[in-house]
Protein backbone atom coordinates (compact mmCIF):
# COMPACT_ATOMS: atom_id res chain seq x y z
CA UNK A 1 -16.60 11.60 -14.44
CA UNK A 2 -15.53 8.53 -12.67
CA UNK A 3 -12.29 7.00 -12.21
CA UNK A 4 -10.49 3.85 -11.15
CA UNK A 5 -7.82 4.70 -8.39
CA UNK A 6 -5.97 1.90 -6.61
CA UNK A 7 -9.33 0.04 -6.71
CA UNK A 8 -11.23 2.71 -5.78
CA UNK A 9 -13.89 4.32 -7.81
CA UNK A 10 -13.97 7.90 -7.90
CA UNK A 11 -15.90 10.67 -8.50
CA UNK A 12 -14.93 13.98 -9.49
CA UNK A 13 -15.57 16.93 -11.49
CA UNK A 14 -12.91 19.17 -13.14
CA UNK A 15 -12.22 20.28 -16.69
CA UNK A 16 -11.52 17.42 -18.87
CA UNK A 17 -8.67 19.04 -20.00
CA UNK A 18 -7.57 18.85 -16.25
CA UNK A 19 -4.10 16.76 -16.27
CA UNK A 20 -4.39 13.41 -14.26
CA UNK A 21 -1.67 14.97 -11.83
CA UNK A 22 -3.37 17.94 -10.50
CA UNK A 23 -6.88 15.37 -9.85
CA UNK A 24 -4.77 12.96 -7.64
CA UNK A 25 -3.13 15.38 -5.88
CA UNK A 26 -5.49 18.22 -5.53
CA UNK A 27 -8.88 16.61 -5.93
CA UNK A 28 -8.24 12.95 -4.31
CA UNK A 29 -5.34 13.61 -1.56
CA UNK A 30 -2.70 11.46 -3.15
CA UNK A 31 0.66 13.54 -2.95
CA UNK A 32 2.91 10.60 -3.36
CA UNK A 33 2.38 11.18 -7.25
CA UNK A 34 4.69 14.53 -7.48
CA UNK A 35 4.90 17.70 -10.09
CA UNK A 36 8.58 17.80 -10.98
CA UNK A 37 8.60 19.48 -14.67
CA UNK A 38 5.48 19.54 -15.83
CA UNK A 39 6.44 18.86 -19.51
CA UNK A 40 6.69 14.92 -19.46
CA UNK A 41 10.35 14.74 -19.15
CA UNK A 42 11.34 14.40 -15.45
CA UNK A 43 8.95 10.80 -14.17
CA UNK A 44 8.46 12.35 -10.83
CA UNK A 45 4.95 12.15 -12.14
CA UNK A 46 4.85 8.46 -13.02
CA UNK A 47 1.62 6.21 -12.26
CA UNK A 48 0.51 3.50 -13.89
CA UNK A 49 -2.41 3.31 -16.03
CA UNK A 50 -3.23 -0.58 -16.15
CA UNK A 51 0.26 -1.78 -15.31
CA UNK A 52 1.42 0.93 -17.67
CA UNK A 53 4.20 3.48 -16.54
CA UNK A 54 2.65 6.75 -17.49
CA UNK A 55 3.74 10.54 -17.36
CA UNK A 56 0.35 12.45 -15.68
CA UNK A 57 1.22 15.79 -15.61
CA UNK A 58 0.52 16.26 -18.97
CA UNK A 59 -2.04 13.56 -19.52
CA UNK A 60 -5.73 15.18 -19.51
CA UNK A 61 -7.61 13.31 -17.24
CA UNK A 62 -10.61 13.16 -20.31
CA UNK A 63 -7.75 10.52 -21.43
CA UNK A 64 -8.23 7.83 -19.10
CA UNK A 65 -11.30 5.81 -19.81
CA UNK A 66 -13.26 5.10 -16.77
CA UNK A 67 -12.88 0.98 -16.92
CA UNK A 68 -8.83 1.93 -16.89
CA UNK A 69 -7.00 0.86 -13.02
CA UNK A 70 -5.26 3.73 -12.21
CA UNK A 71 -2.22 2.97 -9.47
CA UNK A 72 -0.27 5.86 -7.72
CA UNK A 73 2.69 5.23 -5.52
CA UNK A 74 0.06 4.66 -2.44
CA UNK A 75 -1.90 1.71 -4.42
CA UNK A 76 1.09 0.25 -5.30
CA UNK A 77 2.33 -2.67 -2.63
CA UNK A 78 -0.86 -2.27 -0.41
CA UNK A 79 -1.23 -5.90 1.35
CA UNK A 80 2.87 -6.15 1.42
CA UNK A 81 5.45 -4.00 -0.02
CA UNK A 82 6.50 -4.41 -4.02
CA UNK A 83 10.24 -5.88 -3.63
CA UNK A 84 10.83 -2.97 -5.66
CA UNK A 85 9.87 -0.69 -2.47
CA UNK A 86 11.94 -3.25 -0.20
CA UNK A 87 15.06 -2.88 -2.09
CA UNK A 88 14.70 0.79 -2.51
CA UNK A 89 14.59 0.73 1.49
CA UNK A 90 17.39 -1.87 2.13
CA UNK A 91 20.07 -0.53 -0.19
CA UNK A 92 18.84 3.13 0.36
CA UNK A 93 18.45 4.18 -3.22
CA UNK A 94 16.65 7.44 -2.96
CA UNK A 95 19.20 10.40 -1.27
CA UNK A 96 16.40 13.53 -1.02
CA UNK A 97 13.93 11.13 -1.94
CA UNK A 98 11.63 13.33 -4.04
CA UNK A 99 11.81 11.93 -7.21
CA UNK A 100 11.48 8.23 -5.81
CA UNK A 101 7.81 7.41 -6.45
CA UNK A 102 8.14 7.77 -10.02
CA UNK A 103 11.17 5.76 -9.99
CA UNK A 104 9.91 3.24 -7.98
CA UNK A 105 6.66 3.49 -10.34
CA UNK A 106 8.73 3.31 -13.72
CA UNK A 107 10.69 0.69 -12.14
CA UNK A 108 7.77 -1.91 -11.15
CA UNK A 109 6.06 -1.42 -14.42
CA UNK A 110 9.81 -2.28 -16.44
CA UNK A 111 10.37 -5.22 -14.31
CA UNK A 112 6.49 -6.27 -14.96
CA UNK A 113 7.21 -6.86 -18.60
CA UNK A 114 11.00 -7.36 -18.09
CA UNK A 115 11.87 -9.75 -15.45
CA UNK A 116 15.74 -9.84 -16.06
CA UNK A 117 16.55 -6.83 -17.40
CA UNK A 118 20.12 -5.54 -18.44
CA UNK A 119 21.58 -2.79 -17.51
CA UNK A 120 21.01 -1.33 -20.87
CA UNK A 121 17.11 -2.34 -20.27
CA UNK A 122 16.83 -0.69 -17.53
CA UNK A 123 18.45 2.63 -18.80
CA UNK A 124 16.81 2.53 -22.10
CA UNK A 125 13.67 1.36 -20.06
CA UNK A 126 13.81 4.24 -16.68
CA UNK A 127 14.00 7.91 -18.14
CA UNK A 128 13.19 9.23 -14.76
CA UNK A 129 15.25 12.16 -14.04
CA UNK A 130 17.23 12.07 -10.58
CA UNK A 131 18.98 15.25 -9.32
CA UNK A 132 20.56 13.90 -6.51
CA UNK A 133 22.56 11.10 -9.52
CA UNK A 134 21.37 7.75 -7.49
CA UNK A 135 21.30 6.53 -11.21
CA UNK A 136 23.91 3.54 -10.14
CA UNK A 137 21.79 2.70 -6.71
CA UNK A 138 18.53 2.96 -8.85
CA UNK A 139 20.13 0.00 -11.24
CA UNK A 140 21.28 -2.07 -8.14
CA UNK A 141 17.90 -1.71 -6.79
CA UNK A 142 15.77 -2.91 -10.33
CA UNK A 143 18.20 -5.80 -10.46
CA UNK A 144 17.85 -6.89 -6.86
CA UNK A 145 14.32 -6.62 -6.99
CA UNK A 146 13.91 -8.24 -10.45
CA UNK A 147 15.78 -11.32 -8.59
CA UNK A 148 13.48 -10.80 -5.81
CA UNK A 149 10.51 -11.46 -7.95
CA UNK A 150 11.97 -14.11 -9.99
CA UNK A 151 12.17 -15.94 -6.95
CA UNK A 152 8.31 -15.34 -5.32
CA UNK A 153 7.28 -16.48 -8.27
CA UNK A 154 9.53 -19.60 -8.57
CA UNK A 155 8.38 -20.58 -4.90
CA UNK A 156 4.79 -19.49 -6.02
CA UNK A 157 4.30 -16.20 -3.71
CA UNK A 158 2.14 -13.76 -4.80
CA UNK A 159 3.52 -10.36 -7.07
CA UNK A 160 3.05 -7.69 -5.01
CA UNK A 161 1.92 -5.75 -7.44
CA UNK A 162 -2.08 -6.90 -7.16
């Protein structure tokens, strides 16, 4: 089967009942997307699926139709970083850091339909699960990036996001 990876088309043969996680990591290289539960629950897993935040260690890769953009943490921000990735660097959100490409990946795709989100947006909106508790950091850092991209697009910049 073929697949759409940060603008990539791929090529690769597994079981279609083969969850998206283990065929970015295993079969294509990309680590950045990372196994924290395996049940759906935790986000460390989070890529999107066009613009989409999605869960993909339980998604079977047979799931994703071929024409679909898949984005992991390495497609995302290519050309420049996504403010979201700025922020999360300037105000150091992440403290062991292993969880933070899922939040940063749930966190671009709820600012990409939410521009201004509340606080209560972006709790209702995250889910991700962070051991370390940078839950307050990871709320300063959608805000200040939400303002970030409010602004590029006021001035006409381009989203990082493409």
């Amino acid at each position: 089967m073929k697949l759409n990876v940060n603008g990539k088309t791929q090529d690769i043969d597994v079981e279609s009942d083969t969850p998206l996680l283990w065929v970015l990591r295993e079969q294509l290289g990309l680590t950045g997307t990372k196994y924290g539960c395996g049940i759906s629950m935790c986000g460390a897993c989070t890529v999107h699926i066009d613009g989409v935040a999605q869960r993909s260690c339980v998604l079977p890769v047979s799931a994703v139709r071929e024409d679909q953009k898949i984005t992991t943490i390495e497609g995302l921000g290519v050309q420049q970083f996504h403010p979201v990735q700025d922020v999360w660097a300037e105000i150091d959100v992440p403290q062991c850091g292993y969880c933070q490409s899922g939040m940063i990946m749930a966190a671009s795709s709820l600012l990409a339909q939410n521009s201004d989100p509340s606080d209560d947006d972006i709790r209702r909106g995250m889910g991700n699960i962070c051991r370390c508790g940078t839950y307050p950091r990871v709320i300063e850092g959608i805000k200040k990036a939400a303002k970030q991209l409010r602004a590029n697009a006021e001035s006409g910049g381009q989203d990082a996001n493409a």
